[in-house]
C-alpha atoms as a PDB file:
ATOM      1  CA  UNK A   1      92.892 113.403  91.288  1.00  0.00           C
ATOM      2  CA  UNK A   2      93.550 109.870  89.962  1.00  0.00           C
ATOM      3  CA  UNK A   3      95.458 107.875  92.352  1.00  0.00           C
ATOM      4  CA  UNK A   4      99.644 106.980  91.373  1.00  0.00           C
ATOM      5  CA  UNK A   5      99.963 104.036  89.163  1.00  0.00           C
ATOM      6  CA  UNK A   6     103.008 103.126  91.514  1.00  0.00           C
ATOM      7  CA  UNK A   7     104.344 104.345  94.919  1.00  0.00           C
ATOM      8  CA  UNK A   8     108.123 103.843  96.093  1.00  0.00           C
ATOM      9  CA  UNK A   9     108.134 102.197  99.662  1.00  0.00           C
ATOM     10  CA  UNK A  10     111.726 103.230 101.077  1.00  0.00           C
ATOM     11  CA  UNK A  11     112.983 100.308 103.389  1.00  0.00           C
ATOM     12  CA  UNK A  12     116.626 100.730 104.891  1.00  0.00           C
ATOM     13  CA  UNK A  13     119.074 100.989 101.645  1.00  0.00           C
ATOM     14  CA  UNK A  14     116.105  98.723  99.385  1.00  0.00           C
ATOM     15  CA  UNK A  15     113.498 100.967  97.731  1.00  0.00           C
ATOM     16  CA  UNK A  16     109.982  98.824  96.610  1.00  0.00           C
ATOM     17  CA  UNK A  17     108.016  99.624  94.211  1.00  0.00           C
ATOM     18  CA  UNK A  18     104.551  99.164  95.070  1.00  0.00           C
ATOM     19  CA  UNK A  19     102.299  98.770  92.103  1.00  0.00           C
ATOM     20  CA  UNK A  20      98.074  99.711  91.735  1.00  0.00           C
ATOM     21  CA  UNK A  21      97.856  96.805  89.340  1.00  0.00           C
ATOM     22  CA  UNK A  22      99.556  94.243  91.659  1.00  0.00           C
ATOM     23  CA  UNK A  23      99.748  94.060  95.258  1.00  0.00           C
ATOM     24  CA  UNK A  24     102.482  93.570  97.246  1.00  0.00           C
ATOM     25  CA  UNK A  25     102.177  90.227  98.859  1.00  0.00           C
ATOM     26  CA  UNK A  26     103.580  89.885 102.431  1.00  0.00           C
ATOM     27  CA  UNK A  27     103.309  86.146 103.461  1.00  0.00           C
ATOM     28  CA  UNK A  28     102.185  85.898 107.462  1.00  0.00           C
ATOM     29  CA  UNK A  29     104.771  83.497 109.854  1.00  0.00           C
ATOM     30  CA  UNK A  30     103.247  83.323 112.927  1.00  0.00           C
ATOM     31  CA  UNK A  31     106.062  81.573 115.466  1.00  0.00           C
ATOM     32  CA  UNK A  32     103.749  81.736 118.608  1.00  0.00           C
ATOM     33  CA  UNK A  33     101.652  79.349 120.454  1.00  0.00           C
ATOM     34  CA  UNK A  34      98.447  81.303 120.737  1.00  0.00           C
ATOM     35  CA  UNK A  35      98.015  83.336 117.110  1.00  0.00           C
ATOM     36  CA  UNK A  36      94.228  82.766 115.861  1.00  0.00           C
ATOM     37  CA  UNK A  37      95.143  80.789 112.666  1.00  0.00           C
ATOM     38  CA  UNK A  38      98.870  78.908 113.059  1.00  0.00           C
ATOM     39  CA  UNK A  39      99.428  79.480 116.676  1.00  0.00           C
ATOM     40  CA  UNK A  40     101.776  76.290 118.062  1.00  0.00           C
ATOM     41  CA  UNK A  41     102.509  75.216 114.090  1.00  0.00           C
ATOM     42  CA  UNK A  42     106.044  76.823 113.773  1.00  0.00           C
ATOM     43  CA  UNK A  43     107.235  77.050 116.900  1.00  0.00           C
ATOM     44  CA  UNK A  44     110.146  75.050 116.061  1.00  0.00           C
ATOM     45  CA  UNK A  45     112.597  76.961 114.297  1.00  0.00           C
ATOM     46  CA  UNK A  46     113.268  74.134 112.040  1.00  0.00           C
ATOM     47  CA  UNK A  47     109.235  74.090 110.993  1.00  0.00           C
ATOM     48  CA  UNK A  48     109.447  77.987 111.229  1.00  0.00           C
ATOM     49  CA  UNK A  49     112.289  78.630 108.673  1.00  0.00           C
ATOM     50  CA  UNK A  50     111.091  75.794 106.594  1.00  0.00           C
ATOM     51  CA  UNK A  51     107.697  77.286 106.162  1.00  0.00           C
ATOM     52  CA  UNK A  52     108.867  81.176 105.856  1.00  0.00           C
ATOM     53  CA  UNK A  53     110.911  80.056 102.904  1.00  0.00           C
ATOM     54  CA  UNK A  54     108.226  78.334 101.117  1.00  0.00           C
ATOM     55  CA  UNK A  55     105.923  81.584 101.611  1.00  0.00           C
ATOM     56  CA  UNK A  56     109.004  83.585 100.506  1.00  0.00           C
ATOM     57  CA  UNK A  57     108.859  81.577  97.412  1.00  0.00           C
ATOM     58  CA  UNK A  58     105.194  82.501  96.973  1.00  0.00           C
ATOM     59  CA  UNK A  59     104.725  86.050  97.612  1.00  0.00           C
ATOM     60  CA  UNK A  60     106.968  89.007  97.348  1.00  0.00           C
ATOM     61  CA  UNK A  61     108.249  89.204 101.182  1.00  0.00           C
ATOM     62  CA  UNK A  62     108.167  87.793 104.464  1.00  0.00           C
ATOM     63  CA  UNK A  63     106.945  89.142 107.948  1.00  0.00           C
ATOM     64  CA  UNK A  64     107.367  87.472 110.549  1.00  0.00           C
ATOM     65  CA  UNK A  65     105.828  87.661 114.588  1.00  0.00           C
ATOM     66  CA  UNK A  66     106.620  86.433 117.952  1.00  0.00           C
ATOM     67  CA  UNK A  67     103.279  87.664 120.121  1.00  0.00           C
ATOM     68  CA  UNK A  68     100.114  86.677 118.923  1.00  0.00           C
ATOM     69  CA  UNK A  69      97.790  90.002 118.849  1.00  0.00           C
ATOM     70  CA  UNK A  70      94.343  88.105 118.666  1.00  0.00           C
ATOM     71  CA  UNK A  71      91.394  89.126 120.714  1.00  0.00           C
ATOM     72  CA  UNK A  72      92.072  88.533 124.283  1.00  0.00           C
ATOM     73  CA  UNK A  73      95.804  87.403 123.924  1.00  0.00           C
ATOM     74  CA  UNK A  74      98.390  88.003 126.664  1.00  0.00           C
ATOM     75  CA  UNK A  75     101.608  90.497 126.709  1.00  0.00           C
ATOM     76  CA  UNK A  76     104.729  88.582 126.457  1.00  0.00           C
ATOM     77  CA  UNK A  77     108.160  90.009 127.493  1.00  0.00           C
ATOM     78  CA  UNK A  78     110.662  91.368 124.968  1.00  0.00           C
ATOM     79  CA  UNK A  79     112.822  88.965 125.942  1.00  0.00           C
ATOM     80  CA  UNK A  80     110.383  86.176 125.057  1.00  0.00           C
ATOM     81  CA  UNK A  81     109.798  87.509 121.600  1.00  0.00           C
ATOM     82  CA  UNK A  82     113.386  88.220 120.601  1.00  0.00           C
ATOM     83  CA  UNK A  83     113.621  84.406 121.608  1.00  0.00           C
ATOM     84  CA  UNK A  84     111.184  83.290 119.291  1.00  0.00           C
ATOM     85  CA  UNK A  85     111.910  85.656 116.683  1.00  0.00           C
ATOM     86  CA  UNK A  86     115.211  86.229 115.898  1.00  0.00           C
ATOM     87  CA  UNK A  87     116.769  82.434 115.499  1.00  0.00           C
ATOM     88  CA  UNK A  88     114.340  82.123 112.984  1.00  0.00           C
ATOM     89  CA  UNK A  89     114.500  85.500 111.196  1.00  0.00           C
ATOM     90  CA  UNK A  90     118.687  85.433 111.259  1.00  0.00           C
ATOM     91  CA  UNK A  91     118.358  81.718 109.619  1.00  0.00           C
ATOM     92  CA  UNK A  92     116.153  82.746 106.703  1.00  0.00           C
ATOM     93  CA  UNK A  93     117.988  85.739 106.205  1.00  0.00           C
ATOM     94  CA  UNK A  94     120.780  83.333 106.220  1.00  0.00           C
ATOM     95  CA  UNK A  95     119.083  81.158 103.684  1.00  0.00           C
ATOM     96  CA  UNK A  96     118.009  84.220 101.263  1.00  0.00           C
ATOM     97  CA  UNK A  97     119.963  86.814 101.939  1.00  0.00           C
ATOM     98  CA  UNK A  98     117.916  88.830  99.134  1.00  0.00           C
ATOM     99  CA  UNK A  99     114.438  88.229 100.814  1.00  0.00           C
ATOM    100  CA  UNK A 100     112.444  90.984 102.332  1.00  0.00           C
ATOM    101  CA  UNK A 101     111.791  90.424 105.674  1.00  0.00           C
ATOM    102  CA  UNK A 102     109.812  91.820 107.877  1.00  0.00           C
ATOM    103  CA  UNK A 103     109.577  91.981 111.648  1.00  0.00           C
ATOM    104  CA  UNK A 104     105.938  92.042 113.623  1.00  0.00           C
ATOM    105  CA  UNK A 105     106.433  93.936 116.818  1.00  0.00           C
ATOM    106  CA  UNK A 106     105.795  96.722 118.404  1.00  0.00           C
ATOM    107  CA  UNK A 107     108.620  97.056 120.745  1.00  0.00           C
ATOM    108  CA  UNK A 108     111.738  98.669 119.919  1.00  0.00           C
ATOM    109  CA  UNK A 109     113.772  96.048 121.828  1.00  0.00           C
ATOM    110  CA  UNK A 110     112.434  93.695 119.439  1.00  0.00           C
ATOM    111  CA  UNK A 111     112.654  95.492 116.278  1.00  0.00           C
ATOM    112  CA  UNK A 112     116.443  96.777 116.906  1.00  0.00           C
ATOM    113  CA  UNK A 113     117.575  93.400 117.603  1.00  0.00           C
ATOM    114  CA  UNK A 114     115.748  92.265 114.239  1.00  0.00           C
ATOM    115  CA  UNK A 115     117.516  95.167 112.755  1.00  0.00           C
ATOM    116  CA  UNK A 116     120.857  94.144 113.676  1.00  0.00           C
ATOM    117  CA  UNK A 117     121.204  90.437 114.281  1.00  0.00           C
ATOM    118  CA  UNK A 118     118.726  89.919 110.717  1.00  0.00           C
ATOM    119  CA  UNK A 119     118.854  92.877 108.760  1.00  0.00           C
ATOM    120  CA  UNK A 120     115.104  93.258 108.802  1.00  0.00           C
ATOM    121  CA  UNK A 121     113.916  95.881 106.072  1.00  0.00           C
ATOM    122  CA  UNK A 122     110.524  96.805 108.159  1.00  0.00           C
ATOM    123  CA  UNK A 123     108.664  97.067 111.594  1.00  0.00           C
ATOM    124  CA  UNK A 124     105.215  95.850 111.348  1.00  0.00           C
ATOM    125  CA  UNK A 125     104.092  98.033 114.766  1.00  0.00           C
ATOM    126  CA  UNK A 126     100.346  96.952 115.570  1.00  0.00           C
ATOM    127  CA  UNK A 127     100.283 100.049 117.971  1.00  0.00           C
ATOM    128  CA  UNK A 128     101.057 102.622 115.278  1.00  0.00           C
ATOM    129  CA  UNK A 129     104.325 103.760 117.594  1.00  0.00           C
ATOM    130  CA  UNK A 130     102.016 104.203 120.943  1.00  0.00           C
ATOM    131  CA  UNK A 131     102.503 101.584 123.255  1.00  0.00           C
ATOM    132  CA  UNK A 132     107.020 101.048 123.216  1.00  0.00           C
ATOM    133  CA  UNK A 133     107.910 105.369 123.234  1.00  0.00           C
ATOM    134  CA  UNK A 134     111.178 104.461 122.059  1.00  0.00           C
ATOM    135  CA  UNK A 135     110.089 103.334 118.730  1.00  0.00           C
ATOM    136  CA  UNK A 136     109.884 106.199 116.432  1.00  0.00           C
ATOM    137  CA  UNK A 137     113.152 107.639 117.382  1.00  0.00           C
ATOM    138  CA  UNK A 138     114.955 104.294 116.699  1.00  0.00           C
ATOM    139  CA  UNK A 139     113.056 104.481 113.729  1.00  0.00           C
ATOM    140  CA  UNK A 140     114.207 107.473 112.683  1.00  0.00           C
ATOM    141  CA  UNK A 141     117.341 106.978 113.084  1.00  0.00           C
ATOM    142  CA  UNK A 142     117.888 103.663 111.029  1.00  0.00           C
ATOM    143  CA  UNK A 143     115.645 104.418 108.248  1.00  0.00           C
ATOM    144  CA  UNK A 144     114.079 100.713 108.406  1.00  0.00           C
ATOM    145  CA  UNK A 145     110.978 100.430 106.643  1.00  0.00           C
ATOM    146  CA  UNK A 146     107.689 101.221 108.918  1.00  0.00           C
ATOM    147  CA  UNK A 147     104.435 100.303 108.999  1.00  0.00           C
ATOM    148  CA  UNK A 148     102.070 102.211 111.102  1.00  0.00           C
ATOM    149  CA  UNK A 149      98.617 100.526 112.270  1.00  0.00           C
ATOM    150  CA  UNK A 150      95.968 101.626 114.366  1.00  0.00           C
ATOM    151  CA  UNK A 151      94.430  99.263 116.897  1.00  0.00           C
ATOM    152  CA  UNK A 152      91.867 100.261 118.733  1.00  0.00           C
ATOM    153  CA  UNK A 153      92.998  99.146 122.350  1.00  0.00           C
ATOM    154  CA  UNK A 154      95.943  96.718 123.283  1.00  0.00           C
ATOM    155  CA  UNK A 155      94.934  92.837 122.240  1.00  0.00           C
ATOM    156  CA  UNK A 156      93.811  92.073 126.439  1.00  0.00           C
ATOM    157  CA  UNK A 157      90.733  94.318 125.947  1.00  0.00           C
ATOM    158  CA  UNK A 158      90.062  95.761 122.261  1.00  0.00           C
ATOM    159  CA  UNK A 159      87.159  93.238 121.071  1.00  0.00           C
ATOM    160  CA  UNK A 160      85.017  94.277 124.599  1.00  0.00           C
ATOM    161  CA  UNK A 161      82.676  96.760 122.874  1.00  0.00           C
ATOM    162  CA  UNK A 162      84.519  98.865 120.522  1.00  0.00           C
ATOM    163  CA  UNK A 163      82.509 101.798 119.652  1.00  0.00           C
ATOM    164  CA  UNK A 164      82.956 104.631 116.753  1.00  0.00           C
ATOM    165  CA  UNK A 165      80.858 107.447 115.558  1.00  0.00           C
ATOM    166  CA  UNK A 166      82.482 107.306 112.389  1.00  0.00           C
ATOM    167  CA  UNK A 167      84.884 104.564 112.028  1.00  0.00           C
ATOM    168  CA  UNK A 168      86.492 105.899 108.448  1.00  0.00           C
ATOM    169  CA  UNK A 169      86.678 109.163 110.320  1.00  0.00           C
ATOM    170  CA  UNK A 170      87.965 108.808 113.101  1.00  0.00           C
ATOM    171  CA  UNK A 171      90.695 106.024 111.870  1.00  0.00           C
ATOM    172  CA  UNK A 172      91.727 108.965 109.292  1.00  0.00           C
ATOM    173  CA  UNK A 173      92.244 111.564 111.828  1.00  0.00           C
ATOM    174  CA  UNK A 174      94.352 108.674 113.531  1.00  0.00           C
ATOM    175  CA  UNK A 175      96.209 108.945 110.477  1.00  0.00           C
ATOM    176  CA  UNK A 176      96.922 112.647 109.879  1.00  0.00           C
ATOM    177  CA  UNK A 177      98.186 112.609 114.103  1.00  0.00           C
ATOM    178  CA  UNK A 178     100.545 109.807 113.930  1.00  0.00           C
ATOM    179  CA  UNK A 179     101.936 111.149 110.344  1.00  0.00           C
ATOM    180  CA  UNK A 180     102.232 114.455 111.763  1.00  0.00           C
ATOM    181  CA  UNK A 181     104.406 112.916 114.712  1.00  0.00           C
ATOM    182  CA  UNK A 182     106.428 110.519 112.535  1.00  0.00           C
ATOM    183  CA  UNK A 183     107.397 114.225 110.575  1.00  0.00           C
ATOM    184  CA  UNK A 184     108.607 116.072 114.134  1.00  0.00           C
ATOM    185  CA  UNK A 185     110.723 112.719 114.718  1.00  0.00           C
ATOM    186  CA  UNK A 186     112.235 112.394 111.413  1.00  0.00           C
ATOM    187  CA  UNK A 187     110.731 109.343 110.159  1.00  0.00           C
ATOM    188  CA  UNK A 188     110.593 110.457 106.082  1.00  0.00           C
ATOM    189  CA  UNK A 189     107.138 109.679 104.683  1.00  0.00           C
ATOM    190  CA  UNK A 190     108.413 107.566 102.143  1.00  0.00           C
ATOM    191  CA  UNK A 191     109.436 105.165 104.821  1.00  0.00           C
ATOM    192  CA  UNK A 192     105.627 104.882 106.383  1.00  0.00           C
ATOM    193  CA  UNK A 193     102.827 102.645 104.842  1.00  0.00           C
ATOM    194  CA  UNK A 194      99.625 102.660 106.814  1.00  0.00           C
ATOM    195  CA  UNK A 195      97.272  99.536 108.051  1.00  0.00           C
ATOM    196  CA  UNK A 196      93.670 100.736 109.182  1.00  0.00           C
ATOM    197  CA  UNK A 197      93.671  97.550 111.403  1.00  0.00           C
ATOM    198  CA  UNK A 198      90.642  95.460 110.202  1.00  0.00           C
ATOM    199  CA  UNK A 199      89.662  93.208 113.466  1.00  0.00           C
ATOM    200  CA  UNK A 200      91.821  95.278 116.007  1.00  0.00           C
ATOM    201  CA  UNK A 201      89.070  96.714 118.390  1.00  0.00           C
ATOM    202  CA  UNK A 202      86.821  96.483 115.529  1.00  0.00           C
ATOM    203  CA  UNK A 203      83.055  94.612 115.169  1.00  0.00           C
ATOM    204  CA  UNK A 204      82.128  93.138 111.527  1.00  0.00           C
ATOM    205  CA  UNK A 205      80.281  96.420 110.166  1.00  0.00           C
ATOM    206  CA  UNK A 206      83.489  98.508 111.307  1.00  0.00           C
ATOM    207  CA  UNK A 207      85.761  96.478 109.705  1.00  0.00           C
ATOM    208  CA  UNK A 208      83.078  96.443 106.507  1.00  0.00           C
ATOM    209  CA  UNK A 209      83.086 100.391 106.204  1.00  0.00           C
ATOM    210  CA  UNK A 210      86.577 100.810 106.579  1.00  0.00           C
ATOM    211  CA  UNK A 211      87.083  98.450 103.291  1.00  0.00           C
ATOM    212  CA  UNK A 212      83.957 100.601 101.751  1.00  0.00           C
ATOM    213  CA  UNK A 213      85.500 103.526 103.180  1.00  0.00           C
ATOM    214  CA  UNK A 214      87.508 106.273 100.829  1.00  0.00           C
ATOM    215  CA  UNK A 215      90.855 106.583 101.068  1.00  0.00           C
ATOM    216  CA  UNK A 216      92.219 107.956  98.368  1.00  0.00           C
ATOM    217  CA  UNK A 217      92.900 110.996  99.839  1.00  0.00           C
ATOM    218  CA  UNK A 218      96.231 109.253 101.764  1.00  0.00           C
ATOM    219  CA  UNK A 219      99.573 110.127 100.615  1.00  0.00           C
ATOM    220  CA  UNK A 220     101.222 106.826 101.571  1.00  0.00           C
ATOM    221  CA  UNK A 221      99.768 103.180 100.698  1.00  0.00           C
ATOM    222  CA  UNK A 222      97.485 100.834 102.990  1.00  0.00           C
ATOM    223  CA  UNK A 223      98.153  97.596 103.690  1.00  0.00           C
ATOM    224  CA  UNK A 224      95.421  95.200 104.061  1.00  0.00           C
ATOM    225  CA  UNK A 225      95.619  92.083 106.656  1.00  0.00           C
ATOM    226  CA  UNK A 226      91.915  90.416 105.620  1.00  0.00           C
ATOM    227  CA  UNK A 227      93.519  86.782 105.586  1.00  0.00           C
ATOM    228  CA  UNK A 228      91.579  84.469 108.101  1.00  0.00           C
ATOM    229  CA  UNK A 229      90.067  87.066 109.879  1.00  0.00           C
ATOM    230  CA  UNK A 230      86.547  86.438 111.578  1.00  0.00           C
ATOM    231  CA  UNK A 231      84.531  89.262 109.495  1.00  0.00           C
ATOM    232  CA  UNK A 232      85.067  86.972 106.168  1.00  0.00           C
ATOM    233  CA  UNK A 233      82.017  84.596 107.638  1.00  0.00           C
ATOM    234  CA  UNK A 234      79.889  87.354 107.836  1.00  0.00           C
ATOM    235  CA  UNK A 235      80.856  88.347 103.698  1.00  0.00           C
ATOM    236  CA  UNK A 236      80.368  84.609 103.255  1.00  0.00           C
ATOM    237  CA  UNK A 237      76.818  83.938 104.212  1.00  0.00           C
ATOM    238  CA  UNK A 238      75.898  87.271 102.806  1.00  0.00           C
ATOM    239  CA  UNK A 239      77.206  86.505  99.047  1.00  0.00           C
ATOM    240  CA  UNK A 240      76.511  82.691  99.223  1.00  0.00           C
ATOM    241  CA  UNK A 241      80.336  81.340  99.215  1.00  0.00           C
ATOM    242  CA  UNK A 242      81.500  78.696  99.908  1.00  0.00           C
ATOM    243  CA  UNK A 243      84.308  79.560 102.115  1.00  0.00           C
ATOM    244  CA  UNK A 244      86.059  82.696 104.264  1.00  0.00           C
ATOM    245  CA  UNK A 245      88.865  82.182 101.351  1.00  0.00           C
ATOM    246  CA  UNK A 246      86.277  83.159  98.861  1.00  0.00           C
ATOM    247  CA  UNK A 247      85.634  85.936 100.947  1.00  0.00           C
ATOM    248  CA  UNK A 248      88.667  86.867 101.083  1.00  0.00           C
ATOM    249  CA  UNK A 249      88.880  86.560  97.022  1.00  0.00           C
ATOM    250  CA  UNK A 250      86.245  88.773  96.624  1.00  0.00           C
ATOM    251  CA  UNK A 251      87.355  91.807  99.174  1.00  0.00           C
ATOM    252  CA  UNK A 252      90.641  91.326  97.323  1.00  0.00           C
ATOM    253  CA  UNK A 253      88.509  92.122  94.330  1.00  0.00           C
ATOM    254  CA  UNK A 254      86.597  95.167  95.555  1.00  0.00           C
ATOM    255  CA  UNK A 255      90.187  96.290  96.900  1.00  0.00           C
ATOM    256  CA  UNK A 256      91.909  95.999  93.697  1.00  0.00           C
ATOM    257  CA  UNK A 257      89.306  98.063  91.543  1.00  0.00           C
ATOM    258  CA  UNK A 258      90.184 101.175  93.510  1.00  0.00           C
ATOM    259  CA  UNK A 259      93.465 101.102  91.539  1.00  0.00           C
ATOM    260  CA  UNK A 260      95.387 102.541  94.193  1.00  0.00           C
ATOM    261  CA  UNK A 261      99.176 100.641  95.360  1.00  0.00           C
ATOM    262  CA  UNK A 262      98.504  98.238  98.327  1.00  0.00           C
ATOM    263  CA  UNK A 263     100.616  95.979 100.627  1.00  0.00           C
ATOM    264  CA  UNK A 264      98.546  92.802 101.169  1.00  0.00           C
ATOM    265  CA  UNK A 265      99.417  90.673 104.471  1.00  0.00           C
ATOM    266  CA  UNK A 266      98.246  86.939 103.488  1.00  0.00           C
ATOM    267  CA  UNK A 267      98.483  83.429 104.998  1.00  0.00           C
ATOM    268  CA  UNK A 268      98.545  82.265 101.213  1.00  0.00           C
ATOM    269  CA  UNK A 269     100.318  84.290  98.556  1.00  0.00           C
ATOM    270  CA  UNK A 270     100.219  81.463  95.628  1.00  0.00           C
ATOM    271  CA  UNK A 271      96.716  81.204  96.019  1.00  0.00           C
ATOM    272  CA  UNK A 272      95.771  85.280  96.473  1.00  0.00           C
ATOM    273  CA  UNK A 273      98.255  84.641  93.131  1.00  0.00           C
ATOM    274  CA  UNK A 274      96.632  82.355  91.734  1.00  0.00           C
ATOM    275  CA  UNK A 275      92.978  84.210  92.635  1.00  0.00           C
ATOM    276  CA  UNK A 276      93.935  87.322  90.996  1.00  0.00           C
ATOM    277  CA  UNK A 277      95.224  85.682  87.042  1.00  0.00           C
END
């Protein structure tokens, strides 16, 4: 069965339309000290708001995080995320009140005051709804947008030797489980997009066969998060690039020829643009 041309992408009142031709480009806004590419750079809210409405300008929408999720990275408190979070959030929503913004957390404190003091559309949740037990039924009962990732292990401890039989596998059974508990719940499948989680708990060839890997069996669409990630070095000696950005050109590439709708999560949307005209 050929894969939809288009798939809606239901987020609170706002319904996207999320094309097979074009992705959906979700500009990254890291306002933490520690994140692996712009940790410390936006901490300011001034710097942070001035930035997320540049990259709102360049892509399609905006999501924006508090606690950095790299490789070995510390748990902050809810409290310490809604700090950094919401001024910034509730002034660009201020500033574009049309923008679609999105909130990266994975704790329902964080994500309902996003909800109500920003009027975020979606919750980026890293842990797929495992790790804040609260979060689906909140989710449920807003309708906000969701997207649903698997990691394998919390941040602390997922790079120490992640192992899989069968990465694609095992990541798709992941899949059917968590969609199958969204359902009980009442979180309506129109609402859910799904992130395999390239470089959470994952080595190079994991993340590789998960991009080689066939999913056009899913009912909902993936988003991708390649931008900046480690893996892209390894993709960069192998084709003789010149830089991870390349790399990242040429996954976007490989992604795009499987004509299926996507959500892409980029550092850069005028240049992922600007790569794919």
């Amino acid at each position: 069965m050929n894969p939809p041309a288009t798939q809606g992408w239901r987020c609170g009142s706002r319904r996207i339309e999320i094309k097979a031709s074009r992705p959906f480009l979700l500009g990254i806004l890291n306002v933490t000290p520690d994140s692996f590419s712009d940790g410390g750079r936006y901490q300011r809210v001034d710097a942070a708001v001035k930035h997320g409405l540049q990259l709102c300008e360049e892509g399609d929408g905006l999501d924006v995080g508090g606690e950095s999720t790299r490789p070995g990275a510390e748990a902050i408190s809810a409290k310490e995320e809604r700090g950094r979070v919401i001024p910034v959030l509730q002034q660009i929503r201020k500033e574009r009140p049309d923008i679609f913004l999105s909130v990266d957390t994975y704790k329902v404190e964080v994500a309902r005051a996003a909800f109500e003091e920003a009027g975020v559309d979606v919750v980026n949740d890293v842990s797929g709804g495992r790790w804040d037990e609260g979060m689906w039924d909140w989710v449920a009962s807003v309708g906000v947008g969701y997207v649903c990732m698997h990691a394998g292990g919390r941040p602390k401890e997922m790079q120490k030797d992640p192992s899989y039989k069968n990465v694609v596998q095992e990541v798709g059974h992941f899949f059917e489980e968590r969609m199958n508990g969204m359902d009980k719940v009442g979180i309506e499948t129109e609402r859910v997009v799904l992130d395999v989680g390239v470089g959470f708990g994952k080595l190079a060839e994991h993340n590789r066969a998960l991009l080689e890997g066939d999913w056009g069996w899913l009912s909902r669409p993936l988003m991708w998060g390649l931008s900046r990630k480690s893996f892209l070095g390894v993709t960069e000696k192998e084709k003789g690039l010149r830089s991870r950005d390349e790399a990242l050109d040429w996954w976007h590439r490989e992604l795009l020829r499987r004509g299926k709708p996507m959500v892409w999560r980029v550092h850069q949307p005028a240049r992922v643009k600007s790569s794919l005209s």
